[in-house]
C-alpha atoms as a PDB file:
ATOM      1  CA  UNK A   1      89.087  88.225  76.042  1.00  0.00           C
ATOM      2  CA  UNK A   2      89.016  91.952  76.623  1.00  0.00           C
ATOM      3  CA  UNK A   3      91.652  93.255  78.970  1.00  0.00           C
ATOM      4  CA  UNK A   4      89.579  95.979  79.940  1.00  0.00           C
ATOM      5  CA  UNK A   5      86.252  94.709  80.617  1.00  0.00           C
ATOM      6  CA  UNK A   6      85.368  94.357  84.785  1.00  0.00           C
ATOM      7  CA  UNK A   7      85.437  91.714  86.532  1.00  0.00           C
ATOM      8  CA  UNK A   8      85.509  90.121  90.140  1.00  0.00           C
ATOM      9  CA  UNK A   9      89.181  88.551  90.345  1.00  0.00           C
ATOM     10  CA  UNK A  10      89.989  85.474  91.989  1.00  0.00           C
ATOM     11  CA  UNK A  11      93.085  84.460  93.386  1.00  0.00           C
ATOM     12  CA  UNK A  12      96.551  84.499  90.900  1.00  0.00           C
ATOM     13  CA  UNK A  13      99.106  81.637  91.670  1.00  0.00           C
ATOM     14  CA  UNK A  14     102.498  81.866  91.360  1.00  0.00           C
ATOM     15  CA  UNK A  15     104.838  78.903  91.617  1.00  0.00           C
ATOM     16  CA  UNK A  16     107.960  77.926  91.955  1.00  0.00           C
ATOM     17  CA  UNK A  17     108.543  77.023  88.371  1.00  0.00           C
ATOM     18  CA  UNK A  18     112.528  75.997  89.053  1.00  0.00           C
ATOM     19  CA  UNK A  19     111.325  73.097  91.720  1.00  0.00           C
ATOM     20  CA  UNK A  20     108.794  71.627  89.393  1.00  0.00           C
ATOM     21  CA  UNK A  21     111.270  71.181  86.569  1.00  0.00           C
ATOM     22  CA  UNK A  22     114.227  69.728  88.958  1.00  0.00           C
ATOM     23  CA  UNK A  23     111.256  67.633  90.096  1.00  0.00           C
ATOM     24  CA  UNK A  24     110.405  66.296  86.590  1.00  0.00           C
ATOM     25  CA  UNK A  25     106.852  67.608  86.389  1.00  0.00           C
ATOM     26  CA  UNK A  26     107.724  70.526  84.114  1.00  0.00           C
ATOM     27  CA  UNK A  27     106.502  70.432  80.112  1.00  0.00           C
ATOM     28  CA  UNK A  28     107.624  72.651  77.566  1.00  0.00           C
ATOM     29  CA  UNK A  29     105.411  73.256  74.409  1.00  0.00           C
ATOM     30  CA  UNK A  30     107.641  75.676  73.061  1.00  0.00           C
ATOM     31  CA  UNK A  31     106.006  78.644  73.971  1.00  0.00           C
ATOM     32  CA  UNK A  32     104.355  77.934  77.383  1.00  0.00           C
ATOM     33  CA  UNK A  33     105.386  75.978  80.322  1.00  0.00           C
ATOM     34  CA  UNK A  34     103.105  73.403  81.379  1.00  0.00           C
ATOM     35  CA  UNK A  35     102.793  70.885  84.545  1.00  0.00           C
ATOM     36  CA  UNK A  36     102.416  67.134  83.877  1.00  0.00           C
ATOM     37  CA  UNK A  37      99.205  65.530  85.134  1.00  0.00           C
ATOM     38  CA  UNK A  38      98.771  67.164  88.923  1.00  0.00           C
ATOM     39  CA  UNK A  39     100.695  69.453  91.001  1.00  0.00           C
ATOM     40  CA  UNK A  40     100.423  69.429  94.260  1.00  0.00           C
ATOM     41  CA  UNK A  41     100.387  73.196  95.893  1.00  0.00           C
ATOM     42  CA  UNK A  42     103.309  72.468  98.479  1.00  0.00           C
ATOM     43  CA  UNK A  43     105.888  72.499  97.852  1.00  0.00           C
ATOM     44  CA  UNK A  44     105.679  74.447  94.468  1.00  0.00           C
ATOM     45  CA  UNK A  45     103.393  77.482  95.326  1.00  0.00           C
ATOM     46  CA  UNK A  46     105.158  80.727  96.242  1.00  0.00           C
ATOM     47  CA  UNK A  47     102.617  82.981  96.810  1.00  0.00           C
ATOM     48  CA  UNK A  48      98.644  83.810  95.922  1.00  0.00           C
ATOM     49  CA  UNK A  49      97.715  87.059  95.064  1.00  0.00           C
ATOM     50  CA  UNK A  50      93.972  88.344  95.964  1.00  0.00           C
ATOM     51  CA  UNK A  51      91.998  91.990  95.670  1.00  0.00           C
ATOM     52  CA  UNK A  52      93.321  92.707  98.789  1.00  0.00           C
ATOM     53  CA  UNK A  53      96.834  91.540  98.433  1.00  0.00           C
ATOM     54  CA  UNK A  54      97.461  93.498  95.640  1.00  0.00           C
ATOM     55  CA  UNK A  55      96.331  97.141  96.761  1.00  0.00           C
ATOM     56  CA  UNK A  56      92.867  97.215  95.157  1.00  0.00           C
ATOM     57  CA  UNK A  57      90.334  99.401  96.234  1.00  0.00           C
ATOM     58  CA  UNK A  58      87.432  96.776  96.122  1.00  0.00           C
ATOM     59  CA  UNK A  59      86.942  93.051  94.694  1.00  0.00           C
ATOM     60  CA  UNK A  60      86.640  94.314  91.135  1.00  0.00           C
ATOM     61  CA  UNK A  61      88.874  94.853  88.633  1.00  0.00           C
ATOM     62  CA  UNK A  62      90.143  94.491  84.718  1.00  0.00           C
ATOM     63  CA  UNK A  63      92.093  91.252  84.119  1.00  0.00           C
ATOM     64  CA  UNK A  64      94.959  93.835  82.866  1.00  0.00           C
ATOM     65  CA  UNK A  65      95.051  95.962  85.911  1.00  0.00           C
ATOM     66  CA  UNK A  66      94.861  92.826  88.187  1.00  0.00           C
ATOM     67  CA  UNK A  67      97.570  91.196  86.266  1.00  0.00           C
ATOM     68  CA  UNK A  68      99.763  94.224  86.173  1.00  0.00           C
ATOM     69  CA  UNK A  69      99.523  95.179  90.344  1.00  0.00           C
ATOM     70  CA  UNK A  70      99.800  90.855  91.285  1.00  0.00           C
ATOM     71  CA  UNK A  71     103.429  90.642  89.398  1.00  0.00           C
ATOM     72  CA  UNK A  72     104.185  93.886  90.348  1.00  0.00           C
ATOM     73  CA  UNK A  73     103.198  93.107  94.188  1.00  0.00           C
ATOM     74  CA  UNK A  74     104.911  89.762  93.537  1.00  0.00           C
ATOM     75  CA  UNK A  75     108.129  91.076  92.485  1.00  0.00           C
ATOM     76  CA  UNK A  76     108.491  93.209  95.046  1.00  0.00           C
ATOM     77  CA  UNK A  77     108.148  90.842  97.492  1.00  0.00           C
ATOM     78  CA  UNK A  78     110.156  88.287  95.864  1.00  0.00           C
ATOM     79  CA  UNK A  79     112.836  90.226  93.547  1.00  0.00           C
ATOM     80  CA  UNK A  80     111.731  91.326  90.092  1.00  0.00           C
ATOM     81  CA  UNK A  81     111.059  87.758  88.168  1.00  0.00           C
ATOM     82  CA  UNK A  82     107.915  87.961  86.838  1.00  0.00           C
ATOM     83  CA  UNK A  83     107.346  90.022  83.763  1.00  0.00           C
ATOM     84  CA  UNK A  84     104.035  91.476  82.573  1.00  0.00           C
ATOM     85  CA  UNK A  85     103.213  92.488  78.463  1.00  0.00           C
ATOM     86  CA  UNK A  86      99.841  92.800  76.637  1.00  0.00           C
END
């Protein structure tokens, strides 16, 4: 996948990853954590980051850049969690 290429985001979910492992629906592969089966949105989602809730300009994009303003915009409203490398 190119980093760089345009696109039209969607929407970027961010959970509440320390819930859904005290809940037992947390799997660990060894390098990603996964849910088990389905997860319902409440009470695990923290927030949903959009075009618009991120400070874009208009609906498109690069995956990088949208990645890169949604944890920053996340962190900032939530303390400085989520990390972002390519």
């Amino acid at each position: 996948m190119n980093q760089n290429i345009k696109y039209k985001p969607g929407a970027r979910l961010y959970f509440d990853m320390e819930k859904i492992a005290e809940d037992g629906l947390l799997l660990r592969d060894g390098c990603h954590l996964k849910v088990k089966g389905r997860l319902p949105l409440s009470p695990y989602l923290i927030w949903t980051a959009d075009w618009k809730s991120v400070g874009l300009e208009s609906e498109f994009s690069t995956p990088a850049e949208f990645t890169v303003r949604a944890n920053n915009k996340f962190n900032e409203l939530y303390g400085n969690t989520v990390k972002t490398t390519f």
